[in-house]
C-alpha atoms as a PDB file:
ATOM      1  CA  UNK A   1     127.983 107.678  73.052  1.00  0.00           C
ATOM      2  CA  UNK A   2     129.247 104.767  74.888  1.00  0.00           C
ATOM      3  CA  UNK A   3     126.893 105.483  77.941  1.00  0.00           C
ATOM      4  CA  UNK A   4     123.849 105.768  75.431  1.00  0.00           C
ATOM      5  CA  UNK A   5     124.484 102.531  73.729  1.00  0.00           C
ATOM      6  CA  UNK A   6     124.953 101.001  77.742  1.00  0.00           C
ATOM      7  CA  UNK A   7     121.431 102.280  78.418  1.00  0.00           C
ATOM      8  CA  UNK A   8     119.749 101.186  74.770  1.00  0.00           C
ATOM      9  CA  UNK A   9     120.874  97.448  75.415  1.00  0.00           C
ATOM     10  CA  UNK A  10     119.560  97.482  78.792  1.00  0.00           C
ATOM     11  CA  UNK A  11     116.317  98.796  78.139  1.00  0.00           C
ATOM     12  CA  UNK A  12     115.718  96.214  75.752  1.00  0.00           C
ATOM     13  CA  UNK A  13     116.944  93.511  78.312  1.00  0.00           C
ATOM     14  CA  UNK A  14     114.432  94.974  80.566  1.00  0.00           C
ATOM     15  CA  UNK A  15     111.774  94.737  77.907  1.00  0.00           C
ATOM     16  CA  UNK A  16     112.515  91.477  77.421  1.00  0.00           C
ATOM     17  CA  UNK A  17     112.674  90.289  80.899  1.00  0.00           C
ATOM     18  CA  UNK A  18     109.560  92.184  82.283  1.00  0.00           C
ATOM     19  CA  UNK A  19     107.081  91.599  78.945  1.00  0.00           C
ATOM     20  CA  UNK A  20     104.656  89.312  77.816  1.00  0.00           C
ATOM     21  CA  UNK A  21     107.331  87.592  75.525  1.00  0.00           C
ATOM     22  CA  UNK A  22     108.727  84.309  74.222  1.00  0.00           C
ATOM     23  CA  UNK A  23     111.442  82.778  72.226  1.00  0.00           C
ATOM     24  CA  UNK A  24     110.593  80.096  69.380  1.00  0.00           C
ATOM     25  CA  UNK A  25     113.060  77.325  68.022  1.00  0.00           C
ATOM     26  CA  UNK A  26     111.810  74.671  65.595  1.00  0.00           C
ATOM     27  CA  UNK A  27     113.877  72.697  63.257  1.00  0.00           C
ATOM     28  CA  UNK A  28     112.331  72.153  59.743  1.00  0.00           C
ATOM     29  CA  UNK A  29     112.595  68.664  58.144  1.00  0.00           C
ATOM     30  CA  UNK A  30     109.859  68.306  55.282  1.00  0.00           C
ATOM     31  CA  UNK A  31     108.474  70.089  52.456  1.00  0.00           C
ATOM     32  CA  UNK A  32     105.454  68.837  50.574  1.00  0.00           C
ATOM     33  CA  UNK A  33     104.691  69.662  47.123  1.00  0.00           C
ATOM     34  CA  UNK A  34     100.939  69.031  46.675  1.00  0.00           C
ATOM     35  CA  UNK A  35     101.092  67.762  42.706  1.00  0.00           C
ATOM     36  CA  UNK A  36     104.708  66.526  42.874  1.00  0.00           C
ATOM     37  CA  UNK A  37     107.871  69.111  41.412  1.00  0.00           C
ATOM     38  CA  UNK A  38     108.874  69.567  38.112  1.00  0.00           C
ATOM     39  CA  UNK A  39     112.030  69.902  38.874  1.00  0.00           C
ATOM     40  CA  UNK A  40     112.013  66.841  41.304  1.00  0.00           C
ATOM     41  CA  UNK A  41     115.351  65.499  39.411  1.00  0.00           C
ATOM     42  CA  UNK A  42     117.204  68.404  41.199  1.00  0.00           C
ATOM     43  CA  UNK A  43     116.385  67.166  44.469  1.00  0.00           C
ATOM     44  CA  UNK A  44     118.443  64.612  46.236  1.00  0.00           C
ATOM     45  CA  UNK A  45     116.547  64.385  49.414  1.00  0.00           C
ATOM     46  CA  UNK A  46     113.227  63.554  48.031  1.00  0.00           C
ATOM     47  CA  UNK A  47     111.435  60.443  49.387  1.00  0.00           C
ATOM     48  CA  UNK A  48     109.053  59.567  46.254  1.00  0.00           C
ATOM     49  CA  UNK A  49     110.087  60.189  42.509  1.00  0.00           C
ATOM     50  CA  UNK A  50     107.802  62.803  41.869  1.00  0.00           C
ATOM     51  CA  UNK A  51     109.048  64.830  45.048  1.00  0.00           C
ATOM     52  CA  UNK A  52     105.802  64.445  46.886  1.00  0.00           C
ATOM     53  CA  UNK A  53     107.855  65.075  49.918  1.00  0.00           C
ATOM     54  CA  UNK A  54     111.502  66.114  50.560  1.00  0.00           C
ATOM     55  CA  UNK A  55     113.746  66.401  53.299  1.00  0.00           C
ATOM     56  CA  UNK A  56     114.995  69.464  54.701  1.00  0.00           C
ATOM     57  CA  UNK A  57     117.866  70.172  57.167  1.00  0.00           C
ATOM     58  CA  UNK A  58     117.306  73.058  59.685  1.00  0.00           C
ATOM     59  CA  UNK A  59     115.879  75.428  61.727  1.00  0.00           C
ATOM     60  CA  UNK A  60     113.941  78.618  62.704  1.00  0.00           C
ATOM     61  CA  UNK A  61     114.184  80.925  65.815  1.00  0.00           C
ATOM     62  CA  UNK A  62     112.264  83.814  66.398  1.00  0.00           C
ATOM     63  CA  UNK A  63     110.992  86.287  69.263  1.00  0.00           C
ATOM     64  CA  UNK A  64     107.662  86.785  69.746  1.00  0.00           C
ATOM     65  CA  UNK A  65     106.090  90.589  71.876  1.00  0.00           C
ATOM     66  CA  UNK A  66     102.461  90.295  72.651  1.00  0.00           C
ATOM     67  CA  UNK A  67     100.773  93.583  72.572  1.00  0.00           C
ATOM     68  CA  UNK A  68      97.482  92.541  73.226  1.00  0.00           C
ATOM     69  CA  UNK A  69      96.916  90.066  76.441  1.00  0.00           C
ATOM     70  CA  UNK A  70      97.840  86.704  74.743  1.00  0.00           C
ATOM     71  CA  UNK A  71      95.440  86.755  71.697  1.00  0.00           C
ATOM     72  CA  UNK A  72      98.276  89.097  69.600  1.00  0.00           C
ATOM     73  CA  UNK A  73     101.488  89.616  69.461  1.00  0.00           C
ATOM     74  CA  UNK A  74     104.222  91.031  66.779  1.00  0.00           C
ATOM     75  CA  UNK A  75     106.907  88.280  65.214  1.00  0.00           C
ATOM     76  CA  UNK A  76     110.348  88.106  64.291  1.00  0.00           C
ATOM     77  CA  UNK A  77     111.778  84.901  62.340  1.00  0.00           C
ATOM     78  CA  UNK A  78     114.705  83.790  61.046  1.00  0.00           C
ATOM     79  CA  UNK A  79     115.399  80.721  58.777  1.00  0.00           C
ATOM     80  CA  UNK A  80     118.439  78.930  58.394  1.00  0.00           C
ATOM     81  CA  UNK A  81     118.051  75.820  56.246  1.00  0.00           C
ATOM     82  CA  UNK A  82     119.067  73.420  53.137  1.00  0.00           C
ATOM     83  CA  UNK A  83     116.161  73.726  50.306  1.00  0.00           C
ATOM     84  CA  UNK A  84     114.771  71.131  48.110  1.00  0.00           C
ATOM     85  CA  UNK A  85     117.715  71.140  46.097  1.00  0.00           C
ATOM     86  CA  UNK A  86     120.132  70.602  48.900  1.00  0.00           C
ATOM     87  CA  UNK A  87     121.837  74.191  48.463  1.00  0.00           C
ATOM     88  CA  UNK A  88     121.339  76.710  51.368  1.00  0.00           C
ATOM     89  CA  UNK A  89     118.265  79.010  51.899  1.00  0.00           C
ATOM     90  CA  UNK A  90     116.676  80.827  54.522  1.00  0.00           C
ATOM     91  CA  UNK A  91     114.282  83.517  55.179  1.00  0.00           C
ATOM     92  CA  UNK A  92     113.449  86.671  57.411  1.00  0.00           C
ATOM     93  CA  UNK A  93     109.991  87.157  58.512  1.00  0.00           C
ATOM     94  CA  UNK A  94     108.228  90.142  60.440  1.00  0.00           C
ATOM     95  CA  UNK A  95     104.781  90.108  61.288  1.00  0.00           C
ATOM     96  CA  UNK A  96     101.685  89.747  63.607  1.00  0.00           C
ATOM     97  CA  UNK A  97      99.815  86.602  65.569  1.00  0.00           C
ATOM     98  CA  UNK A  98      96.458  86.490  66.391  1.00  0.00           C
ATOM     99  CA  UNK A  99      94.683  84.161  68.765  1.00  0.00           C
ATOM    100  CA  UNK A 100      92.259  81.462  66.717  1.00  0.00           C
ATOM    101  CA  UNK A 101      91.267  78.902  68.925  1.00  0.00           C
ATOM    102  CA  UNK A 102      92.008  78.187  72.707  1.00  0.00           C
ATOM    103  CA  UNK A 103      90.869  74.856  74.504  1.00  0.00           C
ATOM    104  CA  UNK A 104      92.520  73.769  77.858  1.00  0.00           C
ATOM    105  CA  UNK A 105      96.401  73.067  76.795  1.00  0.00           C
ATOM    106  CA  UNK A 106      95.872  73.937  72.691  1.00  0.00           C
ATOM    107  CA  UNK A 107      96.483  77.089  71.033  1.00  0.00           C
ATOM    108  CA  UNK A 108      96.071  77.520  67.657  1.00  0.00           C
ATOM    109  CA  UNK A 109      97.064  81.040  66.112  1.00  0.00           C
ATOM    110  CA  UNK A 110      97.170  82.615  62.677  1.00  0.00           C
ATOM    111  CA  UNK A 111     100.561  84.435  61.270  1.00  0.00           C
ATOM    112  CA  UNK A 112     100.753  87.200  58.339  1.00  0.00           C
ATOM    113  CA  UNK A 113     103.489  89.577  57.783  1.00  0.00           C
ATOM    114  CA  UNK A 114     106.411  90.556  54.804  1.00  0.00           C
ATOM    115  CA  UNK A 115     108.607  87.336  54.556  1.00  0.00           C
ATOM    116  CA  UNK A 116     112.049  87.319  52.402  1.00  0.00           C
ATOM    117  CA  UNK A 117     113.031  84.125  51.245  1.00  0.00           C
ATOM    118  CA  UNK A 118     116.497  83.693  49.108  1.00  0.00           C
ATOM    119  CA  UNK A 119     118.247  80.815  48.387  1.00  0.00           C
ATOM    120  CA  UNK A 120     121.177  79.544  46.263  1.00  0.00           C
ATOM    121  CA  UNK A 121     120.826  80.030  42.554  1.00  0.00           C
ATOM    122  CA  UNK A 122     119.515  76.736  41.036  1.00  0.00           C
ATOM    123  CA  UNK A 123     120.588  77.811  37.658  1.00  0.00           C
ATOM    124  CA  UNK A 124     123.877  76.208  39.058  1.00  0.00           C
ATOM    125  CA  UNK A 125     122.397  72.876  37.586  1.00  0.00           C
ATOM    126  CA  UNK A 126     122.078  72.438  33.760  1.00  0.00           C
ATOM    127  CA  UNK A 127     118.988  70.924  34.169  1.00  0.00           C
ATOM    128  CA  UNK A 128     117.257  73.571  36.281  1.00  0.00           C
ATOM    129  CA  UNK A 129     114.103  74.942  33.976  1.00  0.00           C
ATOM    130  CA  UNK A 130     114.233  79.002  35.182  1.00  0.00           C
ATOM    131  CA  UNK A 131     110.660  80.242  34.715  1.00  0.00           C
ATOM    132  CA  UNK A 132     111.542  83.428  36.327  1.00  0.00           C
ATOM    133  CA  UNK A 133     109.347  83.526  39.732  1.00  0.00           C
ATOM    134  CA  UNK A 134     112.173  84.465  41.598  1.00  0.00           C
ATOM    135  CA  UNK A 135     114.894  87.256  41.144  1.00  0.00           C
ATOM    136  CA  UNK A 136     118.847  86.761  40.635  1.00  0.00           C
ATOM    137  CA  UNK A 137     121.291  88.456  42.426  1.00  0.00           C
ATOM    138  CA  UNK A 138     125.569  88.164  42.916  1.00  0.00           C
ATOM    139  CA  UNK A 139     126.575  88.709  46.663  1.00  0.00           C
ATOM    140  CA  UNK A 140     129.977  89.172  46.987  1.00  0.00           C
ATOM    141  CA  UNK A 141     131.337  86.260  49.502  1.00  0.00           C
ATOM    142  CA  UNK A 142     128.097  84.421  48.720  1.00  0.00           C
ATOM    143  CA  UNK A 143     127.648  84.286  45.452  1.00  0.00           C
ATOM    144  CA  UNK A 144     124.734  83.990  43.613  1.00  0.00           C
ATOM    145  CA  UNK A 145     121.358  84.039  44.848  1.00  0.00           C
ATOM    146  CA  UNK A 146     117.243  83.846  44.109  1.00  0.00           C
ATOM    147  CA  UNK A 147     115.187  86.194  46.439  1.00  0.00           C
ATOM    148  CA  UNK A 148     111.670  86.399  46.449  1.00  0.00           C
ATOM    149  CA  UNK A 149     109.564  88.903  48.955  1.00  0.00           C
ATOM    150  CA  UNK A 150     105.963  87.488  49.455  1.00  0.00           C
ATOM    151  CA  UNK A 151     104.185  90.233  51.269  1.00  0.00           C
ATOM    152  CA  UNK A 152     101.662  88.078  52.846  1.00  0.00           C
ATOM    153  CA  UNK A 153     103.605  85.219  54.232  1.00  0.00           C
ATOM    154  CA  UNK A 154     100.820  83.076  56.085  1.00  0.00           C
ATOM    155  CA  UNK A 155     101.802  80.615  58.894  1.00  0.00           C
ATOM    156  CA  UNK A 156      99.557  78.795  61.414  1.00  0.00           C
ATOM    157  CA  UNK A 157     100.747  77.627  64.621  1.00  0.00           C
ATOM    158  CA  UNK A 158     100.061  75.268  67.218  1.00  0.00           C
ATOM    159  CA  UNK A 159     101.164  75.186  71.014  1.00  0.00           C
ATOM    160  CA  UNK A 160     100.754  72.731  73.433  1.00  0.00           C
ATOM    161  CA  UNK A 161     101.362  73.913  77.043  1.00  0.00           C
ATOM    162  CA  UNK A 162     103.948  71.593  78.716  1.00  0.00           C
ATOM    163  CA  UNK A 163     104.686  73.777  81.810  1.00  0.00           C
ATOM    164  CA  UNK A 164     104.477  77.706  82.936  1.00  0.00           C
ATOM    165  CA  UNK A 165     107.640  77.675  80.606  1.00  0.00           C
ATOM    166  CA  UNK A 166     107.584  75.594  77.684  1.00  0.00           C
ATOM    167  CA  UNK A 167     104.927  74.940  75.263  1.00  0.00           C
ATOM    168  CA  UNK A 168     105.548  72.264  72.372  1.00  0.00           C
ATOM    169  CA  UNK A 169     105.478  74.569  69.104  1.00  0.00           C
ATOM    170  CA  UNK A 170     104.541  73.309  65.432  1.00  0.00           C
ATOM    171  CA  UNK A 171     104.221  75.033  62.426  1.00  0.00           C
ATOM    172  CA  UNK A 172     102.457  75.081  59.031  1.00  0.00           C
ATOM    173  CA  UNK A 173     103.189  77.233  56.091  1.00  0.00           C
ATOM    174  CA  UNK A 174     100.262  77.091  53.130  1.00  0.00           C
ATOM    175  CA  UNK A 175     102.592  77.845  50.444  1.00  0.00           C
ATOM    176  CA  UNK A 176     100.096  76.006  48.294  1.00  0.00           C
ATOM    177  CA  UNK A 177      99.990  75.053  45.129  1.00  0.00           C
ATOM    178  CA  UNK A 178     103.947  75.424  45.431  1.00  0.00           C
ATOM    179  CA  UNK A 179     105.020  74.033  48.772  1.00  0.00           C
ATOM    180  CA  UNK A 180     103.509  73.250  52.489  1.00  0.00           C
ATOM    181  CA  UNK A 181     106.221  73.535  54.494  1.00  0.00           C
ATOM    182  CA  UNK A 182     106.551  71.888  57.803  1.00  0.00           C
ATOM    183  CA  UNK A 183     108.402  72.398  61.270  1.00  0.00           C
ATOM    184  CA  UNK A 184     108.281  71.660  64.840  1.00  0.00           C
ATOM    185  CA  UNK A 185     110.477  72.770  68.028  1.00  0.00           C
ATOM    186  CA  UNK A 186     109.606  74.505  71.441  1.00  0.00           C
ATOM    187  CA  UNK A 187     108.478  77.922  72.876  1.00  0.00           C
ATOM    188  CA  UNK A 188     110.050  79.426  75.881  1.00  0.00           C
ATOM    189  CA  UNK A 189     108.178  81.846  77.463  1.00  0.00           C
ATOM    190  CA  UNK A 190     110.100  84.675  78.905  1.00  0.00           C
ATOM    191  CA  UNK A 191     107.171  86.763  80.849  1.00  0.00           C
ATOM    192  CA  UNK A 192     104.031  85.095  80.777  1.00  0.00           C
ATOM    193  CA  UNK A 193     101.557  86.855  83.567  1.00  0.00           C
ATOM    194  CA  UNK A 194      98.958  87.683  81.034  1.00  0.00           C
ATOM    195  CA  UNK A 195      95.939  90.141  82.674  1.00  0.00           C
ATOM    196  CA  UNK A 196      92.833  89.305  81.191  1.00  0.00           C
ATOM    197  CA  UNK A 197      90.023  91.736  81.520  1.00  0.00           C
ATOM    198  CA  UNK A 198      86.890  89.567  82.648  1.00  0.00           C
ATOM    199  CA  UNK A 199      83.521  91.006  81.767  1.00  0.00           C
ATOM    200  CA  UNK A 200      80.427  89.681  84.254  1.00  0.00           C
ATOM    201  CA  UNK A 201      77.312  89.764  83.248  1.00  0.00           C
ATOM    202  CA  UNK A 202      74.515  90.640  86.170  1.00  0.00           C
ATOM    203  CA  UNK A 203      71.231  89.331  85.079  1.00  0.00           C
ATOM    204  CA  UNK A 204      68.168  91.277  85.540  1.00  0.00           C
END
């Protein structure tokens, strides 16, 4: 057993180290709320009264296999982060990344895939107005929680090369008319020799 669980870990190394791949770390600071929060009196890192725009205090990491030259890959993600309200949330997100626009150093690509997001129960605060979009849960040696899985997480993403390692990374979640959410950070590429298949046209 010991031998097999040796030789599982270092095939995945080996994936890893001799794949298309790259690591992703962003840290997320902002959240905008298109027509202002309700609930805006709940949240002590907001910048205008109406909660426009709030603070958040953060980050993201995730892996990232392409499968497909470099126009799609499959994502992993995972969010560690205070929410609006200052409490703790985060998320865990699996899904794929297609190729949208390429010009010179820019890349712009489209996410979708299942995304969990939970956070700590605002009905911790007597003013919090619970309108039931998200489900309650006690975790032992957490306590309690809201979850919500949104099937069709969307993010876009946009890379700027920097070198043959490092690209400058920023992301965009539409979470409209709820919340735009808003982060920024680095990719590191693990593998990147890419073998595009050129097509050549011979005129007649």
């Amino acid at each position: 057993m010991k031998k097999r669980n040796i030789l599982f870990v270092f095939l995945l190394l080996n994936l890893a180290l001799y794949s298309q791949s790259c690591f992703t770390v962003r840290y997320f600071g902002l959240t905008v709320h298109p027509f202002g929060d309700k609930q805006s009196q709940l949240e002590p890192n907001k910048i205008d009264h109406k909660a426009y725009f709030v603070l958040n205090f953060g980050g993201f990491i995730g892996y990232e296999k392409f499968v497909w030259e470099d126009f799609l890959s499959i994502k992993v993600m995972q969010g560690v982060f205070t929410d609006c309200s200052g409490g703790i949330a985060g998320f865990s997100h699996l899904g794929i990344r297609g190729l949208i626009f390429e010009r010179k150093k820019h890349r712009i690509l489209f996410g979708i895939g299942p995304t969990m997001f939970y956070r700590q129960d605002w009905n911790r605060f007597k003013d919090y107005d619970d309108l039931g979009f998200f489900y309650r849960r006690n975790i032992p040696q957490v306590g309690n929680v809201q979850y919500k899985m949104f099937w069709y997480g969307i993010e876009f993403e946009y890379d700027y090369h920097l070198n043959n390692k490092i690209d400058f990374n920023f992301g965009f979640t539409p979470g409209a008319p709820m919340a735009l959410t808003f982060s920024f950070g680095i990719k590191y590429w693990v593998s990147k020799k890419f073998k595009k298949n050129e097509k050549f046209v011979i005129p007649k």
